[in-house]
Structures are given as structure tokens and as C-alpha cells.
C-alpha atoms as a PDB file:
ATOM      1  CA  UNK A   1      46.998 -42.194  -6.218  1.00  0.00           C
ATOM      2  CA  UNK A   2      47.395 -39.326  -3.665  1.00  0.00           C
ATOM      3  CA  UNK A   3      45.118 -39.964  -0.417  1.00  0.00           C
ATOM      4  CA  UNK A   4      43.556 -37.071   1.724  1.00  0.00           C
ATOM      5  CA  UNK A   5      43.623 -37.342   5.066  1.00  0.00           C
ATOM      6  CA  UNK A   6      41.389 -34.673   7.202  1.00  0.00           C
ATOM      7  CA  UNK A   7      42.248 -33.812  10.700  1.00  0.00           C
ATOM      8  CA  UNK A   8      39.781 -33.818  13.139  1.00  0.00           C
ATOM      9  CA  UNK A   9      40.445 -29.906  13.417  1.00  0.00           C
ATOM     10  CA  UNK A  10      39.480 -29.881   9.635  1.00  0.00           C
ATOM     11  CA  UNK A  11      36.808 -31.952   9.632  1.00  0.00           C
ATOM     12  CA  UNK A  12      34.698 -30.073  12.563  1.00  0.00           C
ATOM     13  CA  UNK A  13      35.623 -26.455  10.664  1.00  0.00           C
ATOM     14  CA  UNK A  14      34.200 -28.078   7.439  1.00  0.00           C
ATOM     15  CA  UNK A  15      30.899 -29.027   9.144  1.00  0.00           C
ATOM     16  CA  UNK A  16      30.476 -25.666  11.036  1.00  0.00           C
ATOM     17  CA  UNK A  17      31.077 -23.872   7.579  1.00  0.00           C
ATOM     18  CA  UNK A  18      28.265 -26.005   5.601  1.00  0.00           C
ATOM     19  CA  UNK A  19      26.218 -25.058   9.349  1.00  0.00           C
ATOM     20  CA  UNK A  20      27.278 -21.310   8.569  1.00  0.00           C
ATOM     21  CA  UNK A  21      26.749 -20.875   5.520  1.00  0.00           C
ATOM     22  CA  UNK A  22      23.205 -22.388   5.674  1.00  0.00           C
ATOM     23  CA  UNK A  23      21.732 -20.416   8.245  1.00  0.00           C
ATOM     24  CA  UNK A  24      22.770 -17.245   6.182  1.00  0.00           C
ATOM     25  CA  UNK A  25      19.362 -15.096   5.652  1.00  0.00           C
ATOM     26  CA  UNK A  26      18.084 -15.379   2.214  1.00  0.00           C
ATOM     27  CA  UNK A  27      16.729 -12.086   0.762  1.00  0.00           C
ATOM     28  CA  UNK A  28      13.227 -12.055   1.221  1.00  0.00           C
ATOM     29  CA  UNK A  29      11.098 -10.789  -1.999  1.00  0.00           C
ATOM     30  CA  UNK A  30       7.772 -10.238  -0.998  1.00  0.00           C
ATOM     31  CA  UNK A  31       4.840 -11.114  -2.898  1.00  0.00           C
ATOM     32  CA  UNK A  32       2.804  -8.090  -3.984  1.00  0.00           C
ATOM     33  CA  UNK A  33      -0.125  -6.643  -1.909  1.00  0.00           C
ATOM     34  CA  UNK A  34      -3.379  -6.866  -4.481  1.00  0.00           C
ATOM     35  CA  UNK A  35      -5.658  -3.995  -3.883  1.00  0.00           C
ATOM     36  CA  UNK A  36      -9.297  -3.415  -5.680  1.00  0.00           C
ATOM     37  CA  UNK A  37     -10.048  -0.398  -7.114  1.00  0.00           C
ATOM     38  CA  UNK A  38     -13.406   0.704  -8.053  1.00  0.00           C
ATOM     39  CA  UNK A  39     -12.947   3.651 -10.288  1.00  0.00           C
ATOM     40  CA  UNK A  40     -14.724   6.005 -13.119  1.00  0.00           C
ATOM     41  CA  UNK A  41     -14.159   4.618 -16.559  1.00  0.00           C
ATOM     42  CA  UNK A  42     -12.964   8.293 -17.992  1.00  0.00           C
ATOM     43  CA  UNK A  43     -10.305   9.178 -14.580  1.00  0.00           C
ATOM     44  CA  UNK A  44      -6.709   9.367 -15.777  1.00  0.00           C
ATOM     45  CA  UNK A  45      -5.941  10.947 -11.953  1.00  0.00           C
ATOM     46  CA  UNK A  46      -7.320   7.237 -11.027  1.00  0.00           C
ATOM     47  CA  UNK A  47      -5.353   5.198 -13.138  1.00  0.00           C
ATOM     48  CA  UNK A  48      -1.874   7.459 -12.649  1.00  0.00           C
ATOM     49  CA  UNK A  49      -2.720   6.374  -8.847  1.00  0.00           C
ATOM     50  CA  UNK A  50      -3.097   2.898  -9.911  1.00  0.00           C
ATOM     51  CA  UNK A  51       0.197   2.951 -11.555  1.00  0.00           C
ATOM     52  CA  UNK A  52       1.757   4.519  -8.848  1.00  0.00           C
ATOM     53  CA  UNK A  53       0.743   1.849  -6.477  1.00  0.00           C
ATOM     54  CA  UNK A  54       2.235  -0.609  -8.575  1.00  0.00           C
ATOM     55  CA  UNK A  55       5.034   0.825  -9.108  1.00  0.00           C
ATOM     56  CA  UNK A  56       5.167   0.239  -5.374  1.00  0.00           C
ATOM     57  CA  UNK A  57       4.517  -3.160  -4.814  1.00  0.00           C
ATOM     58  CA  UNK A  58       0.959  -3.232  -4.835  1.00  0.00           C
ATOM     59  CA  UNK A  59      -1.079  -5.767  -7.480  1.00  0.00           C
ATOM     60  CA  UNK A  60      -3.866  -3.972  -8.672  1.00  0.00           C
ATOM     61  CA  UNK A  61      -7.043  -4.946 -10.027  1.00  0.00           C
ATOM     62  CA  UNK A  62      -9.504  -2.762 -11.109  1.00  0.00           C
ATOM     63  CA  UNK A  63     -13.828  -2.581 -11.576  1.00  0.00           C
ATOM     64  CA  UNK A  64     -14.826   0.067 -13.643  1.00  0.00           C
ATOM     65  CA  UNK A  65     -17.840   1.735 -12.546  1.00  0.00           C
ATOM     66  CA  UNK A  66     -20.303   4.413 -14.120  1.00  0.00           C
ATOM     67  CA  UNK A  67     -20.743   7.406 -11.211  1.00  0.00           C
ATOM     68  CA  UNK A  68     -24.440   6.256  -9.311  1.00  0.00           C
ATOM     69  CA  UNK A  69     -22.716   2.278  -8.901  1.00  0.00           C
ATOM     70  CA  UNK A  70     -19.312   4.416  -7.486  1.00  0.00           C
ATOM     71  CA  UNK A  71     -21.612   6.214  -5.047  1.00  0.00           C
ATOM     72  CA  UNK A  72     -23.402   3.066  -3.774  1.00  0.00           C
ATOM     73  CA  UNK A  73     -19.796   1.806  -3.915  1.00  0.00           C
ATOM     74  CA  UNK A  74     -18.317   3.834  -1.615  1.00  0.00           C
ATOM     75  CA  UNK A  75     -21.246   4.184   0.919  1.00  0.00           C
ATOM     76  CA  UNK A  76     -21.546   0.337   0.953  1.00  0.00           C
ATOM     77  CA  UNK A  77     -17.505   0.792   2.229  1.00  0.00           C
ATOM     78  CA  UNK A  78     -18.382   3.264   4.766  1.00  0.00           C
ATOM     79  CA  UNK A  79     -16.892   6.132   3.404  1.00  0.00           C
ATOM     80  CA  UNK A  80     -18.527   8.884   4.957  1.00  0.00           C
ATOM     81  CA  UNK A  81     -20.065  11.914   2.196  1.00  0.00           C
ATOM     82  CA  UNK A  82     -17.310  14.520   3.603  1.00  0.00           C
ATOM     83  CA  UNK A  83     -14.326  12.845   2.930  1.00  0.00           C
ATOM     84  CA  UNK A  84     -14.683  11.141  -0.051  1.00  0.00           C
ATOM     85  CA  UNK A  85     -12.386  11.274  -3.666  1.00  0.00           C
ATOM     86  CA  UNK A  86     -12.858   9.517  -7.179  1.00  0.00           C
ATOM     87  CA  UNK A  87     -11.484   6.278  -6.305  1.00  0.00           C
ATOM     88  CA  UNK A  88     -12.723   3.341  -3.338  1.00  0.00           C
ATOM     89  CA  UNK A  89     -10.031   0.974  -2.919  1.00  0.00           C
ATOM     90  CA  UNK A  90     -10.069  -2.313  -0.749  1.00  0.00           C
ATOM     91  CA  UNK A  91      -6.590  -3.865   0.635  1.00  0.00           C
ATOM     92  CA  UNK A  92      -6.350  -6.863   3.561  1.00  0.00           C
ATOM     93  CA  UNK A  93     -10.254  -5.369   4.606  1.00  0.00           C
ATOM     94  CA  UNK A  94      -9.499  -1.995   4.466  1.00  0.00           C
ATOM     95  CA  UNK A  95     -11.396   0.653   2.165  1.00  0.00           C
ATOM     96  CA  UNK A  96      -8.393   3.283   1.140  1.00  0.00           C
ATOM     97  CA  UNK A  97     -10.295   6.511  -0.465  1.00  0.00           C
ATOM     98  CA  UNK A  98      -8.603   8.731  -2.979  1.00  0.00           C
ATOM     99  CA  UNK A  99      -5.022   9.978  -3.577  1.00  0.00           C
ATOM    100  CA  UNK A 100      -4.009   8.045  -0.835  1.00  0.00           C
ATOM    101  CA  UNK A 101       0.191   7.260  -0.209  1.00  0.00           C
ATOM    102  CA  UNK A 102       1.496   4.065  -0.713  1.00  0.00           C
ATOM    103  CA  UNK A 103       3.505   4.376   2.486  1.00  0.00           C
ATOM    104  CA  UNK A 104       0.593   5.519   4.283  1.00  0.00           C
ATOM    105  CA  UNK A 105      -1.388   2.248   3.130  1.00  0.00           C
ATOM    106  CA  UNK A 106       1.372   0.022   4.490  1.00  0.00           C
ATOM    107  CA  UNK A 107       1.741   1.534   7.458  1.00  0.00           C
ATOM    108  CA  UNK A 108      -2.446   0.650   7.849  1.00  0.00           C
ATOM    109  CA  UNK A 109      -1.581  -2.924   6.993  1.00  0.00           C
ATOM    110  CA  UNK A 110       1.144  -2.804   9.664  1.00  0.00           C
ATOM    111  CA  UNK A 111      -0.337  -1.174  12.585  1.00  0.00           C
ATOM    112  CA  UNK A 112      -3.719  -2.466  11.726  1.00  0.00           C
ATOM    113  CA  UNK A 113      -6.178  -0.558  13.417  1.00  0.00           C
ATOM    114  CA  UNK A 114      -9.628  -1.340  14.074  1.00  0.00           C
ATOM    115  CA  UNK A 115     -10.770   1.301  11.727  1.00  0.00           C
ATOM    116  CA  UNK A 116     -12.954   1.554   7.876  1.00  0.00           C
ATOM    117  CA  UNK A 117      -9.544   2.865   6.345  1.00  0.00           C
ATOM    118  CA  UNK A 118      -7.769   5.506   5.419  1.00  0.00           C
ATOM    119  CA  UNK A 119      -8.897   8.814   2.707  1.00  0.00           C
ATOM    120  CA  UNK A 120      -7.470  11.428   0.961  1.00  0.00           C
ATOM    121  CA  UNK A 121     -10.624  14.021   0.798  1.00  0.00           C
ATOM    122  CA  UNK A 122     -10.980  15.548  -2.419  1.00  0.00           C
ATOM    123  CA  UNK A 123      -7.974  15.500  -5.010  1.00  0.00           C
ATOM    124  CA  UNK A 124      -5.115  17.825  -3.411  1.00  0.00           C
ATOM    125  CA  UNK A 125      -3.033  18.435  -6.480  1.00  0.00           C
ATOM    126  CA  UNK A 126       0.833  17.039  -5.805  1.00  0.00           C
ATOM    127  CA  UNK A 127      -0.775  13.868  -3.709  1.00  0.00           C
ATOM    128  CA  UNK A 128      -0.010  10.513  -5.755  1.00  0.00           C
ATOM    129  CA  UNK A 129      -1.468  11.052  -9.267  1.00  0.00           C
ATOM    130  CA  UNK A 130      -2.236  14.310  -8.839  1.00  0.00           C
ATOM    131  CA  UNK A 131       0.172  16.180 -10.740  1.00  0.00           C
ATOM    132  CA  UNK A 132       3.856  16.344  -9.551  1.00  0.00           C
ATOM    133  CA  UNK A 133       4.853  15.852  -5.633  1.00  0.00           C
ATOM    134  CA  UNK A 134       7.637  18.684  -5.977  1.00  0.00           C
ATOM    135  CA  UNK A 135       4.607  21.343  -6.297  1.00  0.00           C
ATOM    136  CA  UNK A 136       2.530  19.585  -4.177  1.00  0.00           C
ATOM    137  CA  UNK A 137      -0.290  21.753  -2.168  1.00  0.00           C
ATOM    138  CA  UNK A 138      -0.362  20.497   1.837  1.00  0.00           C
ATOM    139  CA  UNK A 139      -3.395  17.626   2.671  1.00  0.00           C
ATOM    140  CA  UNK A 140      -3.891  15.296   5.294  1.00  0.00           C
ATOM    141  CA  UNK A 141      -4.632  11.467   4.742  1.00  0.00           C
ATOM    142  CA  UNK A 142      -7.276  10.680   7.699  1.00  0.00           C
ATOM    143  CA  UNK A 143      -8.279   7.498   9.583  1.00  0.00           C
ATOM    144  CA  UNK A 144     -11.977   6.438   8.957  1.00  0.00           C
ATOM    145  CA  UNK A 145     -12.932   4.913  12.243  1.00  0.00           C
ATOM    146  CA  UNK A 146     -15.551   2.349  12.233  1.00  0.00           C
ATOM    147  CA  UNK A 147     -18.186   5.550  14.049  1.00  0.00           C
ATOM    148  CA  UNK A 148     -17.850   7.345  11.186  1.00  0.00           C
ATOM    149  CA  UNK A 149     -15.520   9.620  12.566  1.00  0.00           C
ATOM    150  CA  UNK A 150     -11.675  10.574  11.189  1.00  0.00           C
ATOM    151  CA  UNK A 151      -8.838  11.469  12.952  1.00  0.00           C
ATOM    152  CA  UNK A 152      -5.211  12.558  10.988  1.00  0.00           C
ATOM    153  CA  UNK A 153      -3.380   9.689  10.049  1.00  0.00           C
ATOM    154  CA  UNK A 154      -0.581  11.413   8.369  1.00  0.00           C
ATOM    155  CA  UNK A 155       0.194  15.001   6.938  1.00  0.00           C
ATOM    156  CA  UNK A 156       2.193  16.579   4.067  1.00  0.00           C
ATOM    157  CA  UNK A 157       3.183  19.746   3.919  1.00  0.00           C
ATOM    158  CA  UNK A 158       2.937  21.968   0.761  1.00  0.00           C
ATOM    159  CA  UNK A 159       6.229  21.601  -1.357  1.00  0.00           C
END
């Protein structure tokens, strides 16, 4: 029988490896982000959003609402008359309003401003679920501040 004998030299470069190697980062997968979103029973635009947001990360559930329980909806969520779309999301204790981004909505939930959320007025064709991005017309995603007022949040040009 053939004995090993470590060095001290090997010993102490066998313990820093095992140290190494198990303060290497592991990749972090991050849980998904779930979202609510109250939408018209009959809106494909809605549900290609939906999908969209998935597709990105987000978990999305969904209440189906006839149009007078959408309205209530969305005033209950402090989205103001003028800027409102199809869809009233709700994300971390945000409201997010229409064709909204998925980048834009993560950059809300990082920055976190003391604010309603974030909407898309209207349904600019080209935003997310609005037809293709490539022909997309230009429209601004706007912060709701908790006044009632917006300010530009983010901007896309027309493609």
C-alpha cells in the first residue's frame, strides 16, 4: 500500500482552493415580478401585452372586467381621465396604464418614485402589443405623480 504524504505547501493550496472555489458567485435567477392586470374580456392588444410581459420576466395574472367595472377600476388607481389606455395594471404598488414597456416598468421598480405609476395614453400603434415595434409611431410613457399630474418618464421615437 502506497502512502500520500501532503506538504504543508500542499495542504494550505488545497484549503485556499475549496475557500476559492466557494466564494465563486452563483448565477442569480430571479424569481418573476407578478403584475395584475385588469383588462376587457374581448382585447387581443391586452393580452399580446400580457404576453409580452411575460415573455419578459413578469408573472401575470389577470381579472377580466366588463367596461363600467374597468372605469371604476382605473379611477379607484388614480389614473387620471387624460391619460388613460385599455388596460390598469398593478406591480410592487404601482398602477402601470396601457402599452406600457417592460423596461420602463423595471426601471419604476428600481428607482421607485413616490408616484401613482407610469401610462402609455391611448394605444400608439408599434408600443408593446400594438402591432410591430419596427413601424412603430413615436409616444411617450409618463409618470403619474401622486397630484394627479405627469411628467415624461421615457420617449420613443417613431421607427
Amino acid at each position: 500500500m502506497q502512502s500520500v504524504i501532503m506538504t504543508r505547501r500542499a495542504t494550505v493550496f488545497a484549503l485556499l482552493s475549496g475557500v476559492v472555489l466557494g466564494m465563486r458567485p452563483v448565477a442569480a435567477v430571479a424569481a418573476p415580478i407578478a403584475i395584475n392586470v385588469a383588462k376587457d374580456p374581448n382585447c387581443g392588444c391586452c393580452t399580446a401585452w400580457v404576453e409580452i410581459i411575460e415573455a419578459d420576466g413578469f408573472a401575470a395574472s389577470i381579472e377580466l372586467l366588463d367596461f363600467d367595472a374597468l372605469q371604476a377600476h382605473k379611477i379607484d388607481s388614480g389614473i387620471p381621465a387624460g391619460i388613460a389606455s385599455c388596460h390598469t395594471a398593478h406591480v410592487d404598488g404601482y398602477a402601470i396604464e396601457g402599452h406600457v414597456p417592460a423596461a420602463d416598468i423595471r426601471r419604476l421598480l428600481t428607482e421607485r418614485p413616490d408616484a401613482v405609476g407610469l401610462s402609455v395614453p391611448g394605444m400608439p400603434y408599434g408600443s408593446p402589443g400594438m402591432g410591430p415595434e419596427s413601424e412603430r409611431e413615436a409616444y411617450i410613457v409618463y409618470l403619474i405623480r401622486r397630484d394627479g399630474s405627469v411628467e415624461p418618464f421615457a420617449s420613443y421615437d417613431a421607427a
